[in-house]
Protein backbone atom coordinates (compact mmCIF):
# COMPACT_ATOMS: atom_id res chain seq x y z
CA UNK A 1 105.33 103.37 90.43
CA UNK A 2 106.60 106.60 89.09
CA UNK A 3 105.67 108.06 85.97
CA UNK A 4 106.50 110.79 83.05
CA UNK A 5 103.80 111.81 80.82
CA UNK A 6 104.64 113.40 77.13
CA UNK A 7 102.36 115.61 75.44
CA UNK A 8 103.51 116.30 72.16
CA UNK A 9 101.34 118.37 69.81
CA UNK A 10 102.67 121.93 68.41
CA UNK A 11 99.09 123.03 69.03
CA UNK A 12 99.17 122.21 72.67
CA UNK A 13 102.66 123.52 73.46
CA UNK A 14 101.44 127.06 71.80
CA UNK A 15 98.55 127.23 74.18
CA UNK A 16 96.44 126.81 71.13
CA UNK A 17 94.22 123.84 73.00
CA UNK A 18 94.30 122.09 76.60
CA UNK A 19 96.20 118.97 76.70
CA UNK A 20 93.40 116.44 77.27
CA UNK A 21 95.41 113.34 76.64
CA UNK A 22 98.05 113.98 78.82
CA UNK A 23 95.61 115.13 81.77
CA UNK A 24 93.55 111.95 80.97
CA UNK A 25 96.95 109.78 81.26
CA UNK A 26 97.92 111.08 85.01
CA UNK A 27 94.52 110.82 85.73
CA UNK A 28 94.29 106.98 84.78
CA UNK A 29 97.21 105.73 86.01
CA UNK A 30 97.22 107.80 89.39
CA UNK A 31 95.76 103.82 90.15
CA UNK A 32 99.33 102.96 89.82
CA UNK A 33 100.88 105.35 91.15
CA UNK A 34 102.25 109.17 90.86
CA UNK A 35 103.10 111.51 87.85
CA UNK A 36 106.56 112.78 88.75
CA UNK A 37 106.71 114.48 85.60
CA UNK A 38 104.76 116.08 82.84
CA UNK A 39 105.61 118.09 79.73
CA UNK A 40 104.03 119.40 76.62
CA UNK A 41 106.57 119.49 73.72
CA UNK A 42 106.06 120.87 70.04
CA UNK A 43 106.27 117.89 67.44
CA UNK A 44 109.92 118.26 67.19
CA UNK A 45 112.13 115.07 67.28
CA UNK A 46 115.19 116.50 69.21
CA UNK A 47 112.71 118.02 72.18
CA UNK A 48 110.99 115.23 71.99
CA UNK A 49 113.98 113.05 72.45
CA UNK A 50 115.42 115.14 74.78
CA UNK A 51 112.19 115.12 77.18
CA UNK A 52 112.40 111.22 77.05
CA UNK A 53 116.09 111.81 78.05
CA UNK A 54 115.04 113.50 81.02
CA UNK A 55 112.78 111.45 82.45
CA UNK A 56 114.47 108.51 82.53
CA UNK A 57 117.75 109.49 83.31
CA UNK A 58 116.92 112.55 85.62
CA UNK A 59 113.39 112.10 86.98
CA UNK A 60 114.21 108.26 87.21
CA UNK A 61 110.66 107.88 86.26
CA UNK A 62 109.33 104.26 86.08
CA UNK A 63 107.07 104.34 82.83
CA UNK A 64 107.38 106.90 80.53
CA UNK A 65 104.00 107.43 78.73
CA UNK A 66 103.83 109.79 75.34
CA UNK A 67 100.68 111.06 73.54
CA UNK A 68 101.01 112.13 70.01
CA UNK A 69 102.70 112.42 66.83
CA UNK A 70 102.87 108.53 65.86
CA UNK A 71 100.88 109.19 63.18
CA UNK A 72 101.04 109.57 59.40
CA UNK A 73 101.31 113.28 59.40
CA UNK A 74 104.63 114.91 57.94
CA UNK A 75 105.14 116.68 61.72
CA UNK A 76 104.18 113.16 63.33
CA UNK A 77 107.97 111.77 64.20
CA UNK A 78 107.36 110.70 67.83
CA UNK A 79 108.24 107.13 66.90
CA UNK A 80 111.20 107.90 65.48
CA UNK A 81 112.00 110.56 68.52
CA UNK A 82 111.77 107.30 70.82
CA UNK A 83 113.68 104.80 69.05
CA UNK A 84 116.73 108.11 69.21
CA UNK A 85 116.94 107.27 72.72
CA UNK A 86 115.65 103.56 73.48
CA UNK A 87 118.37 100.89 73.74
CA UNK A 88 116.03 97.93 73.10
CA UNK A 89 112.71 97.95 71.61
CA UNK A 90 109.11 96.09 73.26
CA UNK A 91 107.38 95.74 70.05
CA UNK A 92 104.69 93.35 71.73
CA UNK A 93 103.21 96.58 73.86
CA UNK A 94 102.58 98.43 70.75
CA UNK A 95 101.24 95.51 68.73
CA UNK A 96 98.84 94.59 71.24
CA UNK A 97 97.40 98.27 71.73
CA UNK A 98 97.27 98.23 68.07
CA UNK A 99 95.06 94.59 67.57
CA UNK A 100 92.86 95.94 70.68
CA UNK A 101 92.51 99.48 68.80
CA UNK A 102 92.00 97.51 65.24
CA UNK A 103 88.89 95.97 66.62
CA UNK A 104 87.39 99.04 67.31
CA UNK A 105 88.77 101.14 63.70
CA UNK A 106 90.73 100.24 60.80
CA UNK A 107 92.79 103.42 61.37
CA UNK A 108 94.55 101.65 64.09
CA UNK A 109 96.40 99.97 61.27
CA UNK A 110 98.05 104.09 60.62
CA UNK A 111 99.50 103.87 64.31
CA UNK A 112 103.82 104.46 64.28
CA UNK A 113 103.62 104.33 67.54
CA UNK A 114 106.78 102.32 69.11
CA UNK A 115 107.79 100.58 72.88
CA UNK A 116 110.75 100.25 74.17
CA UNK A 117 112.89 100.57 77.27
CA UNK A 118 115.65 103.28 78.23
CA UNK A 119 118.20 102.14 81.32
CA UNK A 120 115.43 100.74 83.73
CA UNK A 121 112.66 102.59 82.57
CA UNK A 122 109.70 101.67 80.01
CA UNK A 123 108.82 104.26 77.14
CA UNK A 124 105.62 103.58 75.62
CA UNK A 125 103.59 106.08 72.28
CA UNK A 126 100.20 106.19 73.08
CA UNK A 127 98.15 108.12 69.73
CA UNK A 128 96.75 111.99 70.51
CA UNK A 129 93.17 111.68 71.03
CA UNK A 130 91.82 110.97 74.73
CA UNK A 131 89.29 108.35 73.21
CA UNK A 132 92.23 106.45 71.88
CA UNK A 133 94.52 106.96 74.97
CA UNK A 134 92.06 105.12 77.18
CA UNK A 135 91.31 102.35 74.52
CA UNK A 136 95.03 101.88 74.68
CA UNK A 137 95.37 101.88 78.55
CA UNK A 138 93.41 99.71 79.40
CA UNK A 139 95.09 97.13 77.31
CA UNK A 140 98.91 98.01 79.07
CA UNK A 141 98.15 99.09 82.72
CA UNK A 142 97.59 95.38 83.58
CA UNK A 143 101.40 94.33 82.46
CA UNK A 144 102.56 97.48 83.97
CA UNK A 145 103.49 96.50 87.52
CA UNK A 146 105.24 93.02 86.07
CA UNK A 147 107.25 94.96 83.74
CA UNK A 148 108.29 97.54 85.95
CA UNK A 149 109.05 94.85 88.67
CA UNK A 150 111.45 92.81 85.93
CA UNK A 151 113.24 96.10 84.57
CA UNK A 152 114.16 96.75 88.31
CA UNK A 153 115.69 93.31 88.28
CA UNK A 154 113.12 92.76 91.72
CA UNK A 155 111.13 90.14 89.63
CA UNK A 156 109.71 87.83 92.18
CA UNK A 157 107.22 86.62 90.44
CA UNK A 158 107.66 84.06 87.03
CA UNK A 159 105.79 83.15 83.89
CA UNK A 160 102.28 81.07 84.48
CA UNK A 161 101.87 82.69 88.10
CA UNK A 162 99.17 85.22 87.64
């Protein structure tokens, strides 16, 4: 499995502060497979967008994982960044990181954060902090290889055999 990794914080991309999150995304789904591509992008919707874009349609990346900006912050437009550039949402990948991350805070309930899928590849907003990021791994990277598998239109496998 290939995958693209998104920092976006303005802070990060100024070489203000280390990207944790992102760092803490290769390093969790290296499992899976490889990073083929990383970027840190300010919290602007168009480079955001753009950096989506590239993955997917250049890098031909698998899974496109984001970290940031899906909050309620006026610079926080991640969300809306991805759903630019998706052609159909997965609102069940983001709902169920948000019930997992509601049992552990009410803030969870603030997430924007969206799912979707671009061509063949899946685009999912993880939130900014690395706390948070592996909270919300651990509920996706078990659907992962299925929903790579069915985007690829290789599904072998069918509902009720796992």
């Amino acid at each position: 499995m290939k995958f693209g990794v998104i920092c976006v914080s303005d802070r990060c991309s100024q070489g203000v502060c280390e990207d944790k999150s992102g760092k803490l995304i290769k390093e969790i789904v290296s499992s899976l497979g490889e990073t083929a591509a990383y970027t840190v992008v300010p919290d602007e919707a168009d480079l955001i967008s753009q950096a989506i874009i590239t993955m997917c349609d250049t890098d031909k990346v698998d899974v496109v994982l984001t970290t940031g900006g899906t909050g309620f912050s006026p610079r926080d437009v991640t969300p809306e960044a991805t759903l630019a550039v998706i052609e159909k949402q997965a609102p069940g990948i983001s709902e169920a990181i948000r019930q997992k991350s509601f049992e552990i805070t009410p803030m969870a309930m603030l997430s924007r954060a969206v799912s979707g899928i671009r061509k063949s590849t899946l685009v999912i907003n993880l939130p900014g902090s690395p706390k948070a990021v592996k909270e919300s791994l651990s509920v996706v990277l078990p659907v992962l290889p299925h929903a790579v598998e069915t985007l690829s239109g290789k599904t072998v496998s069918c509902g009720g055999n796992y």
